[in-house]
C-alpha atoms as a PDB file:
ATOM      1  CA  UNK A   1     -28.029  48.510 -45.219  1.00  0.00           C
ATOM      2  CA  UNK A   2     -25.575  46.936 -47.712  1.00  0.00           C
ATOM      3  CA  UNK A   3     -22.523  48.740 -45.857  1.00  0.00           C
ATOM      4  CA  UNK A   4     -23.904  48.075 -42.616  1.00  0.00           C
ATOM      5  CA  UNK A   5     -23.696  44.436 -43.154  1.00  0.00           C
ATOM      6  CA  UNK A   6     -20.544  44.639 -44.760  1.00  0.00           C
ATOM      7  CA  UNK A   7     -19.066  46.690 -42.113  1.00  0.00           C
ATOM      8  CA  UNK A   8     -20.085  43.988 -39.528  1.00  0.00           C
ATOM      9  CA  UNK A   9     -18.598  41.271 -41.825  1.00  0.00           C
ATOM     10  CA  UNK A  10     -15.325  42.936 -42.206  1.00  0.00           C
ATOM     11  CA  UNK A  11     -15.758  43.701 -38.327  1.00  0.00           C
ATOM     12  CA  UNK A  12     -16.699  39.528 -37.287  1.00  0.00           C
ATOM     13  CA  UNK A  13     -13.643  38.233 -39.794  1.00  0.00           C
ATOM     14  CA  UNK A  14     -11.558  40.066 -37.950  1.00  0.00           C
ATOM     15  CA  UNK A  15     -12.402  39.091 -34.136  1.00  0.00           C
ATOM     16  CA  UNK A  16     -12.602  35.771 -35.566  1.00  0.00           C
ATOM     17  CA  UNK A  17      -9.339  35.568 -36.867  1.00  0.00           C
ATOM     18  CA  UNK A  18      -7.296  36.927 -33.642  1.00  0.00           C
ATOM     19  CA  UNK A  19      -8.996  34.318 -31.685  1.00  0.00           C
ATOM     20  CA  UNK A  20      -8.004  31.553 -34.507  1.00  0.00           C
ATOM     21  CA  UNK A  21      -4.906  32.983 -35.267  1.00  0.00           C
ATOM     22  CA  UNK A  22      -4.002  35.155 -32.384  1.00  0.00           C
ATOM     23  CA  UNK A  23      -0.608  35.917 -31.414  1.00  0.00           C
ATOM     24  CA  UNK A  24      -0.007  33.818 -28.589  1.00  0.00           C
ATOM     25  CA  UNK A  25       2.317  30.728 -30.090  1.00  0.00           C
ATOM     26  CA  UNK A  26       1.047  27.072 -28.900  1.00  0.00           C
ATOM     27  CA  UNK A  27       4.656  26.045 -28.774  1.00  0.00           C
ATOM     28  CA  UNK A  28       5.309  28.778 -26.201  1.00  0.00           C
ATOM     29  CA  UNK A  29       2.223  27.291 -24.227  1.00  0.00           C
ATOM     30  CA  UNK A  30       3.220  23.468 -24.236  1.00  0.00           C
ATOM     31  CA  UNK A  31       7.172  24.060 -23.049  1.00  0.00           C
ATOM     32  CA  UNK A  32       6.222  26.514 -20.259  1.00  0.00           C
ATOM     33  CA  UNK A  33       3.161  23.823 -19.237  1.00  0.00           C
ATOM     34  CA  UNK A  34       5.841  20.924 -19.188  1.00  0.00           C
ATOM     35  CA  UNK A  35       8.352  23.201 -17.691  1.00  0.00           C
ATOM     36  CA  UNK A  36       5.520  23.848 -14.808  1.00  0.00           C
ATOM     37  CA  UNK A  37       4.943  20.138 -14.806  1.00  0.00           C
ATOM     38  CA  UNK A  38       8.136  19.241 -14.611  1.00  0.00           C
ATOM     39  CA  UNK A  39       8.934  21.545 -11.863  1.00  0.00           C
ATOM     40  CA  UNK A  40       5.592  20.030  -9.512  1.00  0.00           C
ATOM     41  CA  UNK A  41       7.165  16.974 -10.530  1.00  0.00           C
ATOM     42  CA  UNK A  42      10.405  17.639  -8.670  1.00  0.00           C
ATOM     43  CA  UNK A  43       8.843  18.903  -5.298  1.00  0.00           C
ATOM     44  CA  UNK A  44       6.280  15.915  -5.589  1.00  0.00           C
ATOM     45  CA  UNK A  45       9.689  13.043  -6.005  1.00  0.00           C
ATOM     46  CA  UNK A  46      10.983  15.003  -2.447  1.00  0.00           C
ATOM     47  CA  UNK A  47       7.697  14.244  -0.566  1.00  0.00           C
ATOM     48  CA  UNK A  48       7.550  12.417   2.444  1.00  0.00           C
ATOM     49  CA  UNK A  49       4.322  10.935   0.566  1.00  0.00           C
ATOM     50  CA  UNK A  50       5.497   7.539  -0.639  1.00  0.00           C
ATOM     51  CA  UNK A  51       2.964   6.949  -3.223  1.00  0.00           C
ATOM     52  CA  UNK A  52       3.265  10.833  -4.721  1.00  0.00           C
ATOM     53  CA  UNK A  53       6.905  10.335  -4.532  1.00  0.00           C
ATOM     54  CA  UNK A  54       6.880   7.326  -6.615  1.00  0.00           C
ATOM     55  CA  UNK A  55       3.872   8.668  -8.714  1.00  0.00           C
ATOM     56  CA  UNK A  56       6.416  12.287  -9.360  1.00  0.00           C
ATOM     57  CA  UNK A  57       9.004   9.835 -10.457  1.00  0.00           C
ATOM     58  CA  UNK A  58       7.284   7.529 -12.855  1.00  0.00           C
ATOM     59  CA  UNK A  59       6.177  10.521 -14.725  1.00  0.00           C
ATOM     60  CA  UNK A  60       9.618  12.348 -14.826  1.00  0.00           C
ATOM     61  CA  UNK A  61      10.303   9.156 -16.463  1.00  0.00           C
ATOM     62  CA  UNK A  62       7.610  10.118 -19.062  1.00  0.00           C
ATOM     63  CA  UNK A  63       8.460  13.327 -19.731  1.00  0.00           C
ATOM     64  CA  UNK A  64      11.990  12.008 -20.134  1.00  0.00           C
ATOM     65  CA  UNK A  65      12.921  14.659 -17.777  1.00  0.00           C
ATOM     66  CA  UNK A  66      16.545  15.475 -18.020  1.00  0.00           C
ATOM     67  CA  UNK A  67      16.753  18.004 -15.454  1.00  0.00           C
ATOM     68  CA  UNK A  68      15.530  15.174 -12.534  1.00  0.00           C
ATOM     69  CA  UNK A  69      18.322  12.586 -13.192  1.00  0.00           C
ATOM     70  CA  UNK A  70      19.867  13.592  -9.805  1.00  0.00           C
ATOM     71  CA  UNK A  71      16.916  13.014  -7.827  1.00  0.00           C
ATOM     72  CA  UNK A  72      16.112   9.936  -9.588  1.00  0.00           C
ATOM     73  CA  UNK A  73      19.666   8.308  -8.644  1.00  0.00           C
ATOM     74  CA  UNK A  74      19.138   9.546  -5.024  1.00  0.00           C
ATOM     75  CA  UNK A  75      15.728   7.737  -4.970  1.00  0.00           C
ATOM     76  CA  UNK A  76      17.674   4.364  -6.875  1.00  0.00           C
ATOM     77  CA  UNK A  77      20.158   4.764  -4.457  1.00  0.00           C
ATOM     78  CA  UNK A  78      18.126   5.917  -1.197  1.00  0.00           C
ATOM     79  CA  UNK A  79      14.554   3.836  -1.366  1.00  0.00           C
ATOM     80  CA  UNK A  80      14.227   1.568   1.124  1.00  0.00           C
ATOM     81  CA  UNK A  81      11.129  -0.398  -0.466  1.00  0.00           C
ATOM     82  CA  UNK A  82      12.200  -2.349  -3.768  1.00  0.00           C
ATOM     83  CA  UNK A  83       9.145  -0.767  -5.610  1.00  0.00           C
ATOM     84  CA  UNK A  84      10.236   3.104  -5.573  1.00  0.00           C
ATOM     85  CA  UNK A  85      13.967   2.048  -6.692  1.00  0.00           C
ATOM     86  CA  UNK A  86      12.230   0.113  -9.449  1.00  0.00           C
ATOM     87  CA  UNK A  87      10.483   2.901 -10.008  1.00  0.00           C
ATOM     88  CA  UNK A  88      13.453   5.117 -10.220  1.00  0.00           C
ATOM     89  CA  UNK A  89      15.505   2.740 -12.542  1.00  0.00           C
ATOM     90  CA  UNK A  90      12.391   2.253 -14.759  1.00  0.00           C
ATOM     91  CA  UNK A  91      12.069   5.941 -14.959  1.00  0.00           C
ATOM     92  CA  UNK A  92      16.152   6.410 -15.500  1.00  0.00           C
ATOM     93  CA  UNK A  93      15.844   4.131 -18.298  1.00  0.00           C
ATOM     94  CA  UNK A  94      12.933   5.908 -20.169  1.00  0.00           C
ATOM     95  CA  UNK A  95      15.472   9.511 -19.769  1.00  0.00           C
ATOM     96  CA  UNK A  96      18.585   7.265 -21.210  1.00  0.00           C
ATOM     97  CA  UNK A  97      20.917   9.945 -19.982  1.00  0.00           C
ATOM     98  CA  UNK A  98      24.049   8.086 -19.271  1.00  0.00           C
ATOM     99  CA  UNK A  99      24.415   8.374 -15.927  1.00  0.00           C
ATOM    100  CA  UNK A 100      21.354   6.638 -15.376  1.00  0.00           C
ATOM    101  CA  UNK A 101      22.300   3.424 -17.453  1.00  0.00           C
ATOM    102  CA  UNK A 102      25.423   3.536 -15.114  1.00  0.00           C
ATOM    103  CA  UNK A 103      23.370   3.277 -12.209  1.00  0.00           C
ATOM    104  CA  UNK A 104      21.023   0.738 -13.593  1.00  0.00           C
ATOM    105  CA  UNK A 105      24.081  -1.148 -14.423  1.00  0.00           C
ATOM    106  CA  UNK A 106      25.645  -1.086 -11.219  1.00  0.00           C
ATOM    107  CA  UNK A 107      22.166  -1.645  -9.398  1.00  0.00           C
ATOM    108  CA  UNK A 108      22.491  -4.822 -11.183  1.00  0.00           C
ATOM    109  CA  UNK A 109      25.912  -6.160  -8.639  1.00  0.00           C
ATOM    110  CA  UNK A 110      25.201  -3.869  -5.452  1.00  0.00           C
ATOM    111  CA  UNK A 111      21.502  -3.507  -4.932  1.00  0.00           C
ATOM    112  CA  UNK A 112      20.400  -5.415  -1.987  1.00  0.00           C
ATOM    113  CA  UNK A 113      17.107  -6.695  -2.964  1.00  0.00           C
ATOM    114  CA  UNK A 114      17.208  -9.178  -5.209  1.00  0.00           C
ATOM    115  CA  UNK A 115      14.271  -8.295  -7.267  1.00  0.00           C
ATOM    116  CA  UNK A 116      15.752  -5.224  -7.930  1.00  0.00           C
ATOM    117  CA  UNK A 117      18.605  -6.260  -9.113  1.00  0.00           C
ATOM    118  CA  UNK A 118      17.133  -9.131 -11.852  1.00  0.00           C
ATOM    119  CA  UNK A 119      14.821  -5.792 -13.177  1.00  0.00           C
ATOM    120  CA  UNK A 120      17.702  -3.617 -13.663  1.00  0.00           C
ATOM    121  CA  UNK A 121      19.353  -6.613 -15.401  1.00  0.00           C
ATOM    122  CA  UNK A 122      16.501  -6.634 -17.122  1.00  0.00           C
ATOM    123  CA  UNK A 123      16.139  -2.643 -18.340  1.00  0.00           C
ATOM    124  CA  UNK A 124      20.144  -2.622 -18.921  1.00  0.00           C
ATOM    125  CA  UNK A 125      19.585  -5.658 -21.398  1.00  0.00           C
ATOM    126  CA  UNK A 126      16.880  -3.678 -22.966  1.00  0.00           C
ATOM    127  CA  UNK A 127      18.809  -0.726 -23.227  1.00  0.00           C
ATOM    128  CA  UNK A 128      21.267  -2.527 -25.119  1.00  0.00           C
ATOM    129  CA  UNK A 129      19.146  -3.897 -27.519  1.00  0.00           C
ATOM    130  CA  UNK A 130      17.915  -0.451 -28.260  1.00  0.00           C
ATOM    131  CA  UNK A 131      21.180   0.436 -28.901  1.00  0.00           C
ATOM    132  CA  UNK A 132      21.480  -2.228 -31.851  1.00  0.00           C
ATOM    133  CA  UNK A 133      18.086  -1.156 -33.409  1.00  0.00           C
END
């Protein structure tokens, strides 16, 4: 009886332990879910859908996704409502890649909507006082 119960110890300590410890890495997990994320993200900022296209583009900004700088500065550059190229320049700011700034910067002398223009003044000032922190 004494074995038995030691043989189903030995056995239980073991399952449990590949299930707490098993070999699949979390890391390996989390950059393949954000590169899947990140990928939805890009089909969903190339939508004909404005709200998921502005939705996909405020959470590239998020994820401080690199990879959609491009799109983002076609949708600053493209948008013809003043809310998705806020959107854009909001989310260009949170990547800080420099061709972003650039664009905010330059939103701020050729957008044509005013409002636009006074909130990329407004993220390029902030960028610069990041800068000095």
């Amino acid at each position: 009886m004494k074995r038995l119960n030691l043989i189903l110890f030995v056995f239980f300590v073991t399952i449990f332990s590949q299930v707490s410890f098993g070999s699949n890495n979390p890391m390996k997990k989390s950059e393949l879910n954000r590169e899947l994320i990140i990928k939805n993200l890009m089909i969903g900022i190339k939508s004909d859908n404005y709200g998921l296209r502005t939705s996909s583009a405020l959470m590239l900004g998020e994820f401080r996704a690199d990879e959609s700088v491009i799109d983002l500065l076609r949708m600053l550059h493209s948008e013809d409502t003043d809310d998705a190229r806020i959107v854009a320049a909001l989310s260009l700011l949170k990547i800080e890649d420099s061709r972003g700034i650039y664009a905010i910067k330059q939103a701020i002398r050729f957008d044509k909507s005013e409002r636009v223009k006074k909130l990329c003044e407004k993220f390029y000032y902030h960028y610069l006082e990041s800068l000095k922190k």
